[in-house]
Every structure is written in C-alpha cells, then in structure tokens.
N, C-alpha and C. Protein backbone atom coordinates (compact mmCIF):
# COMPACT_ATOMS: atom_id res chain seq x y z
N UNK A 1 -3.76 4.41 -18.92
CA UNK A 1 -2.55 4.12 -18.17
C UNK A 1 -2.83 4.11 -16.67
N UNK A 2 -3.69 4.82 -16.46
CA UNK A 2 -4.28 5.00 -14.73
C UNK A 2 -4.96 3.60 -14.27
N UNK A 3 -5.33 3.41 -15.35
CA UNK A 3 -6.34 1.84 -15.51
C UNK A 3 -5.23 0.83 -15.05
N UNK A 4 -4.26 0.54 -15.37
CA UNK A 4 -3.44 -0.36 -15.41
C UNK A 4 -2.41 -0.01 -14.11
N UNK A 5 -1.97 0.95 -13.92
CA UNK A 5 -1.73 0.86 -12.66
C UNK A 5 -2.26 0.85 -11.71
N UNK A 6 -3.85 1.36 -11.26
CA UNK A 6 -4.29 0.79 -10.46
C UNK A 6 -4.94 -0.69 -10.32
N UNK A 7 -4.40 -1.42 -11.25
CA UNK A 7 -4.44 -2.90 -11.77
C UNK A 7 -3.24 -3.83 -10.70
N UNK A 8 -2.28 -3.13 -11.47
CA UNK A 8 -0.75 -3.75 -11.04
C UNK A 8 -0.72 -3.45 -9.36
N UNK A 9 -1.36 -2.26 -8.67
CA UNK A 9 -1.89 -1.61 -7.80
C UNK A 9 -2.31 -2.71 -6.50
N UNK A 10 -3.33 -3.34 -7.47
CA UNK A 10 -3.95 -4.38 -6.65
C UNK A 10 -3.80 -6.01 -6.96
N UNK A 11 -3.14 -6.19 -7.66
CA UNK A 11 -2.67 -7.39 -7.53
C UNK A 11 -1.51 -8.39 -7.32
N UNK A 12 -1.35 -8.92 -6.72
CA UNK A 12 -0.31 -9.16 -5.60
C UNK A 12 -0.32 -11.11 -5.93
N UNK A 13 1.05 -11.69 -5.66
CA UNK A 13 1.35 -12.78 -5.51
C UNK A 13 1.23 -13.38 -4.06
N UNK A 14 0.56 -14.26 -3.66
CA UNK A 14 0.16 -15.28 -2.21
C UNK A 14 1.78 -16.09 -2.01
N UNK A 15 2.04 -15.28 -0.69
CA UNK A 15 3.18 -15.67 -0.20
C UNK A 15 2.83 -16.89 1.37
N UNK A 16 4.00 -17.32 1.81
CA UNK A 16 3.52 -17.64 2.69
C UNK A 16 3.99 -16.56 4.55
N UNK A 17 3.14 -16.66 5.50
CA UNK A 17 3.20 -15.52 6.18
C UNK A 17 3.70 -16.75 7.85
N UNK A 18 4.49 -15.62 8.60
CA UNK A 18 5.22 -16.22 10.18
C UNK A 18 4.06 -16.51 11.00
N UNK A 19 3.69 -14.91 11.09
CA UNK A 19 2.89 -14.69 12.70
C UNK A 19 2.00 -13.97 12.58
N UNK A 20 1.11 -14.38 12.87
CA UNK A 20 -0.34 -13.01 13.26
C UNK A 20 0.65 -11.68 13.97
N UNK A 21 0.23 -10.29 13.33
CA UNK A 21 0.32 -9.47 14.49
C UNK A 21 -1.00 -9.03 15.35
N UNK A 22 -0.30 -9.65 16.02
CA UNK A 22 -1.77 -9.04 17.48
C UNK A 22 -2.00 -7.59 17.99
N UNK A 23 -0.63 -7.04 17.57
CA UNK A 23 -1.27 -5.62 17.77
C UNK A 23 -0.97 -4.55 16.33
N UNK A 24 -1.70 -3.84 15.79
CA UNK A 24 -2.19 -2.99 15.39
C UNK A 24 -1.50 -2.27 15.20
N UNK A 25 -0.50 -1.84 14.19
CA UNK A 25 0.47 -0.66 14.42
C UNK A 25 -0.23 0.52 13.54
N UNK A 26 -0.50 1.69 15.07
CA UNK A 26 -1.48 2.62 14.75
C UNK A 26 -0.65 3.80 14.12
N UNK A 27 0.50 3.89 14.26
CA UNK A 27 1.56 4.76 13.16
C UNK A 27 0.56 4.82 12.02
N UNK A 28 0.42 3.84 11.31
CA UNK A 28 -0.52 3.64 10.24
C UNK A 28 -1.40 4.17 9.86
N UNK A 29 -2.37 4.66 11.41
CA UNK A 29 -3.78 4.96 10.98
C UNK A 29 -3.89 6.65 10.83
N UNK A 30 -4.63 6.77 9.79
CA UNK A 30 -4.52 8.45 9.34
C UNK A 30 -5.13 8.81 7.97
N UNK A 31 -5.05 9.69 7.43
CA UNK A 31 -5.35 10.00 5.88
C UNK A 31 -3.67 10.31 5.03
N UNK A 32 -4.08 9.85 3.94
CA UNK A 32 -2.22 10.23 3.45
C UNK A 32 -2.26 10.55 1.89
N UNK A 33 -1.53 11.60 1.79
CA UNK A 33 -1.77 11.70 0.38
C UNK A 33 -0.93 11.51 -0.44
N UNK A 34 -1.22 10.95 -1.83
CA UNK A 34 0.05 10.49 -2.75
C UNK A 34 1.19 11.26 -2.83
N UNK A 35 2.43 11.00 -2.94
CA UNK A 35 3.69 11.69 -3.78
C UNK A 35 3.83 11.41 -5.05
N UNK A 36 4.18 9.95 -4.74
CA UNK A 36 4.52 9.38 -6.16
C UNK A 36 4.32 7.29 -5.87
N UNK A 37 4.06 7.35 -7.53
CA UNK A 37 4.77 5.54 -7.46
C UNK A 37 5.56 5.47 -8.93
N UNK A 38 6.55 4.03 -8.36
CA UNK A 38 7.35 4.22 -9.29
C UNK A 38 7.60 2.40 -9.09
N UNK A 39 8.35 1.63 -10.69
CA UNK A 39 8.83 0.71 -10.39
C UNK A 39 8.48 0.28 -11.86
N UNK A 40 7.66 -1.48 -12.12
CA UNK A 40 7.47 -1.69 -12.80
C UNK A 40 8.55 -1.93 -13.51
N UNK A 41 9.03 -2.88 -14.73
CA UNK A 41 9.87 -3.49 -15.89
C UNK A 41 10.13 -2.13 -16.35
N UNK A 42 9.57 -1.20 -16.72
CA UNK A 42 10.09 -0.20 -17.70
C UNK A 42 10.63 1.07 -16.23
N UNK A 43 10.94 1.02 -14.84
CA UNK A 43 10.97 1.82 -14.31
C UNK A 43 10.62 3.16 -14.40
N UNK A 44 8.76 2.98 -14.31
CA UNK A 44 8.22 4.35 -14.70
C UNK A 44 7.89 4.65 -13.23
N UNK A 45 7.83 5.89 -13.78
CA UNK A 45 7.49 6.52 -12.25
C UNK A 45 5.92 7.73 -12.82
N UNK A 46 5.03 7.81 -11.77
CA UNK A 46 3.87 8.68 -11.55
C UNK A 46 3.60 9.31 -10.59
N UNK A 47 3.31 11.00 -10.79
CA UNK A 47 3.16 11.61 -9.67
C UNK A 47 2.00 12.41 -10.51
N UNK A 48 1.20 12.93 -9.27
CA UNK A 48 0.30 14.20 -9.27
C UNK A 48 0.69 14.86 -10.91
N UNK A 49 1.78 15.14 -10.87
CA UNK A 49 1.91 16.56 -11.83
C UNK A 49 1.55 15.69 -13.10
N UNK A 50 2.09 14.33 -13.67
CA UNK A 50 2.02 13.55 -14.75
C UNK A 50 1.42 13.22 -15.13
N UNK A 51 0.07 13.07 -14.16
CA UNK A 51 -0.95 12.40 -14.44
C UNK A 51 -2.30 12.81 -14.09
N UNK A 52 -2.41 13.71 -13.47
CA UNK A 52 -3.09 14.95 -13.18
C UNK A 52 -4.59 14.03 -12.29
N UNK A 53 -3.36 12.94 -11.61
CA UNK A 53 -4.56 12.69 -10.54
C UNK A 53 -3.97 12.81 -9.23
N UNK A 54 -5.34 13.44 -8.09
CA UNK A 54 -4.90 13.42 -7.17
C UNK A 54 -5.54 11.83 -5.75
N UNK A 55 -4.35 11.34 -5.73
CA UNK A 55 -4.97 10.36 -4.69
C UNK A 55 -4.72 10.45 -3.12
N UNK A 56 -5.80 9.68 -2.62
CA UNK A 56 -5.59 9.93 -1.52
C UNK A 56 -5.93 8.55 -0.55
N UNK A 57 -5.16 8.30 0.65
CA UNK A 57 -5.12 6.70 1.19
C UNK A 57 -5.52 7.67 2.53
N UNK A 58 -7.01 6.38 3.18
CA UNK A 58 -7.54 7.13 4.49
C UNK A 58 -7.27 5.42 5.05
N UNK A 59 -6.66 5.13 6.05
CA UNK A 59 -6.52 4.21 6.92
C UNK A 59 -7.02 4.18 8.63
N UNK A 60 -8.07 3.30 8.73
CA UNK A 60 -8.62 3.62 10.31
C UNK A 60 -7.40 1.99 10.77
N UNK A 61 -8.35 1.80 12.14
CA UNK A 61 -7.55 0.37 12.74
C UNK A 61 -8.06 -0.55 11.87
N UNK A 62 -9.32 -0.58 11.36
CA UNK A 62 -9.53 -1.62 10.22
C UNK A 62 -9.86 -2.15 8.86
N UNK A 63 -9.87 -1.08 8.60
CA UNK A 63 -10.03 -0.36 6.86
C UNK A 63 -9.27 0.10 5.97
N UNK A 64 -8.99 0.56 5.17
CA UNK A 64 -8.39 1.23 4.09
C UNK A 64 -9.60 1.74 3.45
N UNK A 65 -9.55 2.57 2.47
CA UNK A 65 -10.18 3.07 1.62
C UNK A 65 -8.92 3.78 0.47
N UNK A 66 -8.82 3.59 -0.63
CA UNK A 66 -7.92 4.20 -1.52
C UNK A 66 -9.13 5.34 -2.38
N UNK A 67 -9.07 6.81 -2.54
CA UNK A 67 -9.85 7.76 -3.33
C UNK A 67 -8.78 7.71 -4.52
N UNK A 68 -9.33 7.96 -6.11
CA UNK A 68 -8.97 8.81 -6.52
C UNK A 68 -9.39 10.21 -7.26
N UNK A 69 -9.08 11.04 -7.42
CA UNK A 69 -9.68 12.62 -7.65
C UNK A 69 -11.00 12.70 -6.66
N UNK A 70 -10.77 12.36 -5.76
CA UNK A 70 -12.31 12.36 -4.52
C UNK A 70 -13.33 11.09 -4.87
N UNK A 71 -12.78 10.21 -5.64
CA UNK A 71 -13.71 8.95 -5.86
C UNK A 71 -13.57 7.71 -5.20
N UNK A 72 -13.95 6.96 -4.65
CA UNK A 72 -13.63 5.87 -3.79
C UNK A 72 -13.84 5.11 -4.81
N UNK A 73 -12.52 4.05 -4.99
CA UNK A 73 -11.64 3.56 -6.21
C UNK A 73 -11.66 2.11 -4.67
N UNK A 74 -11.61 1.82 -4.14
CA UNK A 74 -11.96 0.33 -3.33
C UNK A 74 -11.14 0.56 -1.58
N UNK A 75 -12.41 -0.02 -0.45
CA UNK A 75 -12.23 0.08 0.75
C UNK A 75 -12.09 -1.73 0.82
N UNK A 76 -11.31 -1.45 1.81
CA UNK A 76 -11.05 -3.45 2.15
C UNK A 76 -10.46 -3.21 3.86
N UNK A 77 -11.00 -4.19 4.15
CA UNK A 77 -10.98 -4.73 5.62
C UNK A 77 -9.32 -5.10 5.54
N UNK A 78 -8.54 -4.74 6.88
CA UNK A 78 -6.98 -5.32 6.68
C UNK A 78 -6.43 -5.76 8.19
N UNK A 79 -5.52 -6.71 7.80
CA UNK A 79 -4.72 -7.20 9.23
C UNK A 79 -3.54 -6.63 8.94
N UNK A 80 -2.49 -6.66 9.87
CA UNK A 80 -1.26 -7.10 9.95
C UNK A 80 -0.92 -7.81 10.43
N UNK A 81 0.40 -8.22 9.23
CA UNK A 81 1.01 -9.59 9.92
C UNK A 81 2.64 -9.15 9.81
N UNK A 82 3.44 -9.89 10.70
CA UNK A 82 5.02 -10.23 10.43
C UNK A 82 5.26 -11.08 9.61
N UNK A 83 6.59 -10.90 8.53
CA UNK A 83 6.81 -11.82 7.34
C UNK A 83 7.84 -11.90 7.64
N UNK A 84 8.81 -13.23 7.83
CA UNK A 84 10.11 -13.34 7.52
C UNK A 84 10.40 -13.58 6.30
N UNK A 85 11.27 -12.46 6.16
CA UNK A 85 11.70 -12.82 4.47
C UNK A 85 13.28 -12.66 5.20
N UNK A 86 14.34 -13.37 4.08
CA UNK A 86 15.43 -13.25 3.98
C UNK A 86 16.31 -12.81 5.29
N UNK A 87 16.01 -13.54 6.69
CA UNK A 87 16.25 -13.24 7.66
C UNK A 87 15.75 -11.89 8.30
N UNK A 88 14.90 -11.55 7.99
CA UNK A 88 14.77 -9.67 8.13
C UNK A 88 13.15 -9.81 8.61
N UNK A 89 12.79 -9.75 9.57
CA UNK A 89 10.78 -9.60 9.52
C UNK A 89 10.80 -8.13 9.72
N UNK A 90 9.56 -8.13 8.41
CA UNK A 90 9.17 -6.68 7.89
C UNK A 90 7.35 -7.13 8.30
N UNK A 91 6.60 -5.97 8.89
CA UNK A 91 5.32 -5.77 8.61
C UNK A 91 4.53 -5.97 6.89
N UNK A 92 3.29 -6.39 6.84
CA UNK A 92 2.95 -6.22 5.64
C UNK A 92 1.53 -6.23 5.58
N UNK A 93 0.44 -5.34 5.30
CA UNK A 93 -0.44 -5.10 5.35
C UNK A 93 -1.43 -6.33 4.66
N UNK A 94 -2.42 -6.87 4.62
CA UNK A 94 -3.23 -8.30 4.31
C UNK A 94 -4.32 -8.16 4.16
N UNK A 95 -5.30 -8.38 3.05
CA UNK A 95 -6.77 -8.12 3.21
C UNK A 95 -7.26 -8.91 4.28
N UNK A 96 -8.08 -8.88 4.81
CA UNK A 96 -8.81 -9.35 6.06
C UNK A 96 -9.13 -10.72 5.30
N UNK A 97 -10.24 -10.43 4.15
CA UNK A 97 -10.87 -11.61 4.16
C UNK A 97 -10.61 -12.88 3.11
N UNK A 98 -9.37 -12.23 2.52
CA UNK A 98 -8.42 -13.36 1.41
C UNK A 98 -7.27 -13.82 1.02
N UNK A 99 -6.43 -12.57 1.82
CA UNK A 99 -5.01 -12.75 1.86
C UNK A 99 -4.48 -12.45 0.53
N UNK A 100 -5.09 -11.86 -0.21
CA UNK A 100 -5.02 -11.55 -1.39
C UNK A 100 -4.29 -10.01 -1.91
N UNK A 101 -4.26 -9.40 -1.32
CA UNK A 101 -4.02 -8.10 -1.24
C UNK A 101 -2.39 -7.85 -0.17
N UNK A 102 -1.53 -7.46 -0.76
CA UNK A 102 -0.22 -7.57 0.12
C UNK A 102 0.37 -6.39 -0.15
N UNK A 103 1.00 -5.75 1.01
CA UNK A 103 2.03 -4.50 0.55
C UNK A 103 2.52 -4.71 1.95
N UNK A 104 3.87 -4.57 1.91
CA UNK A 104 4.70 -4.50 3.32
C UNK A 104 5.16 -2.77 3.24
N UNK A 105 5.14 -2.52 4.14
CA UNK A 105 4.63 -0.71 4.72
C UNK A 105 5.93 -0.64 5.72
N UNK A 106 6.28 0.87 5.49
CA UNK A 106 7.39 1.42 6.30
C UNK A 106 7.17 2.64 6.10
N UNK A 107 6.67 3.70 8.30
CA UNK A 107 6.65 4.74 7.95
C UNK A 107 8.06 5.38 8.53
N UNK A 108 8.32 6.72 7.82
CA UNK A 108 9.22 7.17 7.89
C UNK A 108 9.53 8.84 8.59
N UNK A 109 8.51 9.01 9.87
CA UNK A 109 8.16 10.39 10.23
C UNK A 109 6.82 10.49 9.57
N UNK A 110 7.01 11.39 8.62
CA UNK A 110 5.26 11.61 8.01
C UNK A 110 5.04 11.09 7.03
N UNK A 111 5.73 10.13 6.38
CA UNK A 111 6.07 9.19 4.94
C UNK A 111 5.26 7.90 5.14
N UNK A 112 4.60 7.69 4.47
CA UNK A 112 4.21 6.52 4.62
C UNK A 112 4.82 5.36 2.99
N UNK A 113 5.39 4.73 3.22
CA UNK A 113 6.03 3.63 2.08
C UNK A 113 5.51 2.39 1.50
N UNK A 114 4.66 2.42 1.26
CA UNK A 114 3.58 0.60 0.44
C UNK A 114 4.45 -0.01 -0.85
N UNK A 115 5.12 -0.84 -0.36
CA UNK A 115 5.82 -1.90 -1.60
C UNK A 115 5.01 -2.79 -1.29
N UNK A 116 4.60 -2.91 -3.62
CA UNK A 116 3.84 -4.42 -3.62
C UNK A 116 4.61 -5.25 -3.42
N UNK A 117 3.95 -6.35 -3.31
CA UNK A 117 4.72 -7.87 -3.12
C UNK A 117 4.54 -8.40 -4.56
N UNK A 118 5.44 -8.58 -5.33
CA UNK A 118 5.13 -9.08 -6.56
C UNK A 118 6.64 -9.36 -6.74
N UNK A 119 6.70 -9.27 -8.72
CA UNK A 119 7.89 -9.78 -9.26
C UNK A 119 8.24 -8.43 -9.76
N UNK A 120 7.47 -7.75 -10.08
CA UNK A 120 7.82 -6.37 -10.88
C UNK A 120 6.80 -4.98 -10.26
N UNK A 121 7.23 -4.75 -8.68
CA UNK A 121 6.72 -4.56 -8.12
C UNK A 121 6.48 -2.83 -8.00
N UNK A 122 5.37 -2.11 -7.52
CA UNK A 122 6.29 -0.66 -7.70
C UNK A 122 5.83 0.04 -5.92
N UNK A 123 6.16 1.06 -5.78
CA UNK A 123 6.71 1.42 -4.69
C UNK A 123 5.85 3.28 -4.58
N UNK A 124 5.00 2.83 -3.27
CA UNK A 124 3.94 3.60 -3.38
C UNK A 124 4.09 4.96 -2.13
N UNK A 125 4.60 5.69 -2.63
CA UNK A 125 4.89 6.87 -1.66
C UNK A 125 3.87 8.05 -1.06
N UNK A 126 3.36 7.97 0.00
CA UNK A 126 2.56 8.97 0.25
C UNK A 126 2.87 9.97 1.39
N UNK A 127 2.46 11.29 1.87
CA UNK A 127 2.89 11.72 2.97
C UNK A 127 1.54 12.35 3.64
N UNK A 128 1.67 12.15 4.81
CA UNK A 128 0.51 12.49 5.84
C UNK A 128 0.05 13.71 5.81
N UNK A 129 -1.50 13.68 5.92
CA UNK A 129 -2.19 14.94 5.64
C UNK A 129 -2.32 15.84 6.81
N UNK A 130 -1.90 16.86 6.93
CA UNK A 130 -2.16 17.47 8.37
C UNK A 130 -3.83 17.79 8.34
C-alpha cells in the first residue's frame, strides 16, 4: 500500500503553466516532516501512526529530496512557477528537467501543504522540523 502511494505520489497530469517565477519562494526551503496524506477515490487518509512510516521532505533553493524511514525514496531538481487556474494564480512546484512532476504548495506558519495536480488527487501535509 506504501508502494502505491508513493506511486500516485509521483505522478501527476501535464498542465499548461502562465509565468516563470523568477524568484524563489524561500518560505519553502527547510526540512519538514510528514503529518499526514489524504484524498484519493476511496478518501483514505495516512499518517505515521497507520502506517508505521516515518517521512521526511528536505527542500534547499534547488532540490527536493523525499526520505522514507531515513531512506532516500527520490531527489529532483525544481522550479517554481505561477499557474492561473480558475481566475486564482497559485504557486506550484515543477521538476526542473520535465515538467513532469507537479504539486501546487501553500505554507501556513510551520505547515507546509503539497496538493497533487491530478484527477484524484491527495493532499500532502507536513510540518517544519525545528
């Protein structure tokens, strides 16, 4: 089951995108550790306690790296860009080198928020590591 969500995890539908962002929103950059994700057709939800993994998201200005239980599970090069969707431009994180990889991000104080971009999408909650 870990298999498959970190499946659904990483794969994402090619939208089309506004504007380069030219600057860097460093809110972003930090180590963060999971809460929970939740979403998906059957609205399941996974946390730490359920699944007895612990993950962890380390973000510099140009990297990601996703661990899980202390294992590096995939690092990827990333931009940001602005998306107009539905009159509203939201940030959304972009692999560097394919555009392949999408989550539009909202932090919230020490919350950090990753919604995939998909059809049945789920909603990736982490909070900052002191």
């Amino acid at each position: 089951m870990k298999n498959i969500l970190l499946i659904v995890l990483f794969c994402f539908f090619v939208i089309s995108c506004s504007k380069d962002g030219s600057e860097i929103n460093t809110s972003i950059v930090g180590e963060w550790s999971w809460i929970k994700s939740s979403g998906g057709l059957a609205g399941i939800t996974y946390t730490p306690e359920n699944t007895g993994e612990i993950r962890k998201l380390v973000i510099s200005s140009d990297s990601m790296k996703y661990f899980s239980n202390d294992n590096l599970i995939m690092k990827l090069e990333y931009k940001i860009k602005t998306v107009d969707m539905h009159n509203e431009s939201r940030e959304m994180i972009i692999r560097e080198s394919d555009d392949t990889f999408r989550q539009f991000f909202e932090i919230n104080q020490d919350e950090l928020i990753l919604t995939d971009y998909c059809d049945d999408c789920f909603v990736n909650e982490y909070k900052r590591s002191k």
